[in-house]
Protein backbone atom coordinates (compact mmCIF):
# COMPACT_ATOMS: atom_id res chain seq x y z
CA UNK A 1 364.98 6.29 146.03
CA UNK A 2 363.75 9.86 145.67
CA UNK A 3 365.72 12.02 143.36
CA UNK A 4 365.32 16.17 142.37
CA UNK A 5 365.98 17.13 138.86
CA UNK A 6 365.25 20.83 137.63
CA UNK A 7 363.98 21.18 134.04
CA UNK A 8 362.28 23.61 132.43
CA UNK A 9 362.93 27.02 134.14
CA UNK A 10 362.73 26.24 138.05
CA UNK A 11 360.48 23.61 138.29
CA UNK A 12 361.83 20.47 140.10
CA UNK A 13 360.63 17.19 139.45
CA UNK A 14 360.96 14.73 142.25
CA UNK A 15 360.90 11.03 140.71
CA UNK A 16 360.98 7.44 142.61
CA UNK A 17 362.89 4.80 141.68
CA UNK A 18 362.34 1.30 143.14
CA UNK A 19 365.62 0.04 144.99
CA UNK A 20 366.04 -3.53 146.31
CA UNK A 21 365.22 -5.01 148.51
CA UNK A 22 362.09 -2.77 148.29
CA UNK A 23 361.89 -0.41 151.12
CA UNK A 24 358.95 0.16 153.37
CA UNK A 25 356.12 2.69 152.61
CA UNK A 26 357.52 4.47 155.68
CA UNK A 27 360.80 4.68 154.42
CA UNK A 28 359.86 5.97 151.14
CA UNK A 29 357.31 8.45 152.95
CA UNK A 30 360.93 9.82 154.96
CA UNK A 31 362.74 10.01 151.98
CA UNK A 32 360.14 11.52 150.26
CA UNK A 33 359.59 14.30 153.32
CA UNK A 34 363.54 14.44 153.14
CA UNK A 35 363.92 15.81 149.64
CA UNK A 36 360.68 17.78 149.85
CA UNK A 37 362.24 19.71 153.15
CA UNK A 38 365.25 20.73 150.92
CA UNK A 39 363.03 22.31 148.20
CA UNK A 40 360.82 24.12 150.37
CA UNK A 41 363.79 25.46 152.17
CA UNK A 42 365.04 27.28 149.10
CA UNK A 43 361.04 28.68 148.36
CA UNK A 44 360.72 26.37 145.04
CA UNK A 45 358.05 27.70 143.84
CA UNK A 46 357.01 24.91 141.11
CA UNK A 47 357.23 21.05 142.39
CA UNK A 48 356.08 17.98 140.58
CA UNK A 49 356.31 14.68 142.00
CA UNK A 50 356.18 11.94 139.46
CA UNK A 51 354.88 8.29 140.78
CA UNK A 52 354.68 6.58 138.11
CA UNK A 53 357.34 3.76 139.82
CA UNK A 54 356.04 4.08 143.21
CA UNK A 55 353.71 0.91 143.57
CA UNK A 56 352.37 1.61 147.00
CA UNK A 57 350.52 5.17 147.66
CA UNK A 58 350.60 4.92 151.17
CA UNK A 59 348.62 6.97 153.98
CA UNK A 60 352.42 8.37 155.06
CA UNK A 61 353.14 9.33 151.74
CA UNK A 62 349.72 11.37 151.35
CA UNK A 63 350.40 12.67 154.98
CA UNK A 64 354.02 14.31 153.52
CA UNK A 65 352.43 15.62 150.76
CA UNK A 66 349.24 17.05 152.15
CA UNK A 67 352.14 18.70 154.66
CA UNK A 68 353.72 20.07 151.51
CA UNK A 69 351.07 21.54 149.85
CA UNK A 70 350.37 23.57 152.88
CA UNK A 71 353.47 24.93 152.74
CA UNK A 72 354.23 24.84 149.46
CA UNK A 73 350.84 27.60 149.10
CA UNK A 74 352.26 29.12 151.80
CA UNK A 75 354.37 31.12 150.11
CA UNK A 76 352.68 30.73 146.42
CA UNK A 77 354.19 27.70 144.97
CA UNK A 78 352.50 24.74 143.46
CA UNK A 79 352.74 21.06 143.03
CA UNK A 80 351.83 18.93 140.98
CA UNK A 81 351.56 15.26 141.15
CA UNK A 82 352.23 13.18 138.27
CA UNK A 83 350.94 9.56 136.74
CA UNK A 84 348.80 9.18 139.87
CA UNK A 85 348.02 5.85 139.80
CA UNK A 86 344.45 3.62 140.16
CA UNK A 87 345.17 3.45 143.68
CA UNK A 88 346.80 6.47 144.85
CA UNK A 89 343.23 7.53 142.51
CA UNK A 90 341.06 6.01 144.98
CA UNK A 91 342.92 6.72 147.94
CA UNK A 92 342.59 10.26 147.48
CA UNK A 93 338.75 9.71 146.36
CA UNK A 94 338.03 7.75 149.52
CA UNK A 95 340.03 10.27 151.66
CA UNK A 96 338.31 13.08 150.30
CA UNK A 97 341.23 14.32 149.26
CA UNK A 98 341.13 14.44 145.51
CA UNK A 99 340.54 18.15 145.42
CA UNK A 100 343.91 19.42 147.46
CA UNK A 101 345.91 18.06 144.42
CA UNK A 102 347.07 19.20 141.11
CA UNK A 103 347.07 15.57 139.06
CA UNK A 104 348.63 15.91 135.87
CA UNK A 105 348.94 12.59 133.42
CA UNK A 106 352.36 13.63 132.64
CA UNK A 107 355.08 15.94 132.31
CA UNK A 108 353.87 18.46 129.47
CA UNK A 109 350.24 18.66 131.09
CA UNK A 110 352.34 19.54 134.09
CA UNK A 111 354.52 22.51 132.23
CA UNK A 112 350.71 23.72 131.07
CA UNK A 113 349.64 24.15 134.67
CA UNK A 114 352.60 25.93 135.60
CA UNK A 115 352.53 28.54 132.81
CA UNK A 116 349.38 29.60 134.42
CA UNK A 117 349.02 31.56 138.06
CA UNK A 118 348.25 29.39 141.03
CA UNK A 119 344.38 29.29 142.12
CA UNK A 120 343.77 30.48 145.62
């Protein structure tokens, strides 16, 4: 479902990709927390998730990331989300969330961000 790939000098792009039968938003929210776990472990200090498959932004899956962040800025790292879509858009709007997240529309927006120093 959720796979790491380094590119670019250390940062680590986490991308879904839709098995079937598709799996449960709380399933994908485990796996997501899963892989997550292992980067933070090992201080990455530059994540992007790209969910630009995942069709269902779920309140887990913003739970695991607003967990991430946290520690993520713990120790000076950032993430980025990627190709956020309409409704993971208005989830975070009507969660009042919006603001905790880098959103980038893609990849090279997301190398831009990371050239520069995270904001405190």
């Amino acid at each position: 479902m959720w796979s790491a790939q380094e590119v670019n000098n250390s940062l680590w792009v986490l991308t879904f990709t839709p098995p079937l039968p598709p799996p449960s938003p709380q399933e994908i929210a485990q796996q997501l927390r899963h892989q997550l776990r292992q980067l933070l472990k090992k201080k990455q200090k530059k994540i992007a998730i790209d969910l630009k498959s995942l069709e269902n932004f779920s309140s887990s899956i913003l739970s695991v990331l607003l967990a991430a962040i946290d520690k993520i800025h713990h120790y000076g790292g950032q993430l980025v989300l990627l190709h956020l879509s309409p409704t993971a858009q208005e989830l975070l709007q009507t969660t009042n969330l919006q603001h905790h997240f880098q959103i980038c529309n893609n990849l090279e927006e997301a190398l831009e961000k990371f050239a520069k120093p995270p904001s405190t």
